[in-house]
Protein backbone atom coordinates (compact mmCIF):
# COMPACT_ATOMS: atom_id res chain seq x y z
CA UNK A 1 -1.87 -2.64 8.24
CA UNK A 2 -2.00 0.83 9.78
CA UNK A 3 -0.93 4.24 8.22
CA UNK A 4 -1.00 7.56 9.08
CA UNK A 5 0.25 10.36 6.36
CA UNK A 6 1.07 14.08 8.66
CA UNK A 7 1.43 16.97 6.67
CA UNK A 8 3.20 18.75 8.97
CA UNK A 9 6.02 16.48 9.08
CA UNK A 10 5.56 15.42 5.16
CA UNK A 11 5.46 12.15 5.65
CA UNK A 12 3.83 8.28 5.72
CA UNK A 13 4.08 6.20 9.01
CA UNK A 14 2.96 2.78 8.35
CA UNK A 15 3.10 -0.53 10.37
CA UNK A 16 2.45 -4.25 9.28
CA UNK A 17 0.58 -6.14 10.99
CA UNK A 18 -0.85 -9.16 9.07
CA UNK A 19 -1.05 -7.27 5.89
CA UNK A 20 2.92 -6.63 5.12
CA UNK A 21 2.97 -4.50 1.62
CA UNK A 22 1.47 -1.50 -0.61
CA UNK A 23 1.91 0.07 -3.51
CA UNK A 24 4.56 3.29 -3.33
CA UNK A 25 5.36 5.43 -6.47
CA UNK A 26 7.26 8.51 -4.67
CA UNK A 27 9.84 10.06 -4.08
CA UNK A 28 10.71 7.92 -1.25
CA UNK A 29 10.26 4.94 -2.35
CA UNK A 30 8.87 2.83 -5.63
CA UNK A 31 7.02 -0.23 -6.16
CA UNK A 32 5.55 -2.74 -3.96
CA UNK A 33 6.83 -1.98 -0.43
CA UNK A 34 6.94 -4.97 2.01
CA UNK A 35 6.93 -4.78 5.78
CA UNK A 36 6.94 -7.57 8.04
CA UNK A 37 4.55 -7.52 10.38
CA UNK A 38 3.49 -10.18 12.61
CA UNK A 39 -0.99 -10.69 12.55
CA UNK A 40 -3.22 -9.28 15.21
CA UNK A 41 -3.40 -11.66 17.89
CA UNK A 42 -0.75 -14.13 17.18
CA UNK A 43 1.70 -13.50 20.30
CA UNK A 44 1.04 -11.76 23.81
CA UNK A 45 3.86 -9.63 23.27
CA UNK A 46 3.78 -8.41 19.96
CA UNK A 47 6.89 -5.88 18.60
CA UNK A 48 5.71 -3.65 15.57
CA UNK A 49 8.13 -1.57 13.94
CA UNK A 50 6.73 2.12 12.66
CA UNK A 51 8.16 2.98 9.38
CA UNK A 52 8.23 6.22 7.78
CA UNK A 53 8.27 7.90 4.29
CA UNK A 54 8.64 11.05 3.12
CA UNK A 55 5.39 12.81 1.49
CA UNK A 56 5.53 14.90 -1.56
CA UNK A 57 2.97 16.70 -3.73
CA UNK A 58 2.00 13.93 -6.36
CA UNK A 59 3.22 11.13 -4.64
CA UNK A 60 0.53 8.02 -5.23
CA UNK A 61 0.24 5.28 -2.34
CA UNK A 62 -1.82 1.79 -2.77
CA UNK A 63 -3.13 0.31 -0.02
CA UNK A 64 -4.57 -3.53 -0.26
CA UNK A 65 -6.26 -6.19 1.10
CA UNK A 66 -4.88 -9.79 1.04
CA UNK A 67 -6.89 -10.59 -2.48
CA UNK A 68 -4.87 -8.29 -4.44
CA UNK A 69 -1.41 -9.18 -2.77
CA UNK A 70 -2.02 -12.49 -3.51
CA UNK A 71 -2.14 -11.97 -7.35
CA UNK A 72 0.75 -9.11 -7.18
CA UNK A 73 2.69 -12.30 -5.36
CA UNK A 74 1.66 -14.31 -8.35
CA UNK A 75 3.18 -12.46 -10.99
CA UNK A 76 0.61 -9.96 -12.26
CA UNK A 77 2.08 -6.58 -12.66
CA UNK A 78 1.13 -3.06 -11.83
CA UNK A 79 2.55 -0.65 -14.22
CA UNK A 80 4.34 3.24 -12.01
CA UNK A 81 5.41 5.89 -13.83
CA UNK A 82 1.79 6.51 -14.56
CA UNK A 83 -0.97 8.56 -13.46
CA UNK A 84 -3.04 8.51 -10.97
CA UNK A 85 -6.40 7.36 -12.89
CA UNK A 86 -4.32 4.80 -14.73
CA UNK A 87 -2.84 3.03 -11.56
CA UNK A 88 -6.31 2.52 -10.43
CA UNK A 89 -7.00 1.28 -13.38
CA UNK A 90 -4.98 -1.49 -13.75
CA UNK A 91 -5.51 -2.47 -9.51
CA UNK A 92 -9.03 -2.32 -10.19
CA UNK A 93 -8.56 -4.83 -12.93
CA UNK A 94 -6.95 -7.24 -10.83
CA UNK A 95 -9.40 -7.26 -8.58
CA UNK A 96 -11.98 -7.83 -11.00
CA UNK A 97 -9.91 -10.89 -12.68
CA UNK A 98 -10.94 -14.41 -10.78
CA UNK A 99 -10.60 -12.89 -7.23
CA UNK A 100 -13.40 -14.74 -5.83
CA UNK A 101 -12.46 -16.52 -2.83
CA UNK A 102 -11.33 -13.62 -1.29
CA UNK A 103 -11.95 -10.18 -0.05
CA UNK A 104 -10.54 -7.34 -2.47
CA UNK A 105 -10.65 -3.93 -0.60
CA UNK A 106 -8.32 -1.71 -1.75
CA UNK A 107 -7.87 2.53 -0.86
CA UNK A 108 -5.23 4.39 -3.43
CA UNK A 109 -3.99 7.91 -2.70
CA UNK A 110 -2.69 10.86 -4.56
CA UNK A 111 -0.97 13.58 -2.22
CA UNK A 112 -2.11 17.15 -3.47
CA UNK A 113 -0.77 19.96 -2.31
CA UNK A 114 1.17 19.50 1.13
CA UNK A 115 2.30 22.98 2.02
């Protein structure tokens, strides 16, 4: 997964490639945001499609290894229309529950002022 927020333009370009989702509670967009995206290395011609959204003050952004998109894709839930301090919370809790046999590396974003 690669991202890239510009202030200038106020906004998020992301592609997908391997890792296909992340955590979005904006303006833009809400939830868990999947992208498909083939892995690194898998064809000798790979296509990757840049996506954008629009950046606001306040806008929080997820970003996650495999280990915690594998228990979001089991069913375990991460609450929005919270705060910052209380969606890290509850990501840091998954990766604390039984995530063992895999790597949990996750980097979560609040956008401050963007004038």
């Amino acid at each position: 997964f690669f991202f890239e927020l510009d202030f200038k333009k106020h906004e998020l370009r992301y592609v997908a490639a391997g890792i296909t989702e992340f955590i979005a509670d904006s303006a833009g967009a809400r939830g868990r945001i999947k992208t498909p995206g083939l892995f690194l290395g898998v064809s000798a011609s790979p296509e990757y499609e840049v996506r954008y959204l629009p950046v606001e003050k306040g806008d929080l952004f997820c970003f996650y290894s495999d280990g915690i998109a594998d228990r979001l894709m089991a069913g375990t839930a991460i609450p929005l229309d919270t705060d910052y301090e209380q969606l890290v919370a509850a990501i840091k809790q998954i990766g604390e529950e039984g995530v063992r046999w895999d790597d949990v590396t996750v980097l979560c974003i609040q956008i401050g002022d963007v004038t």
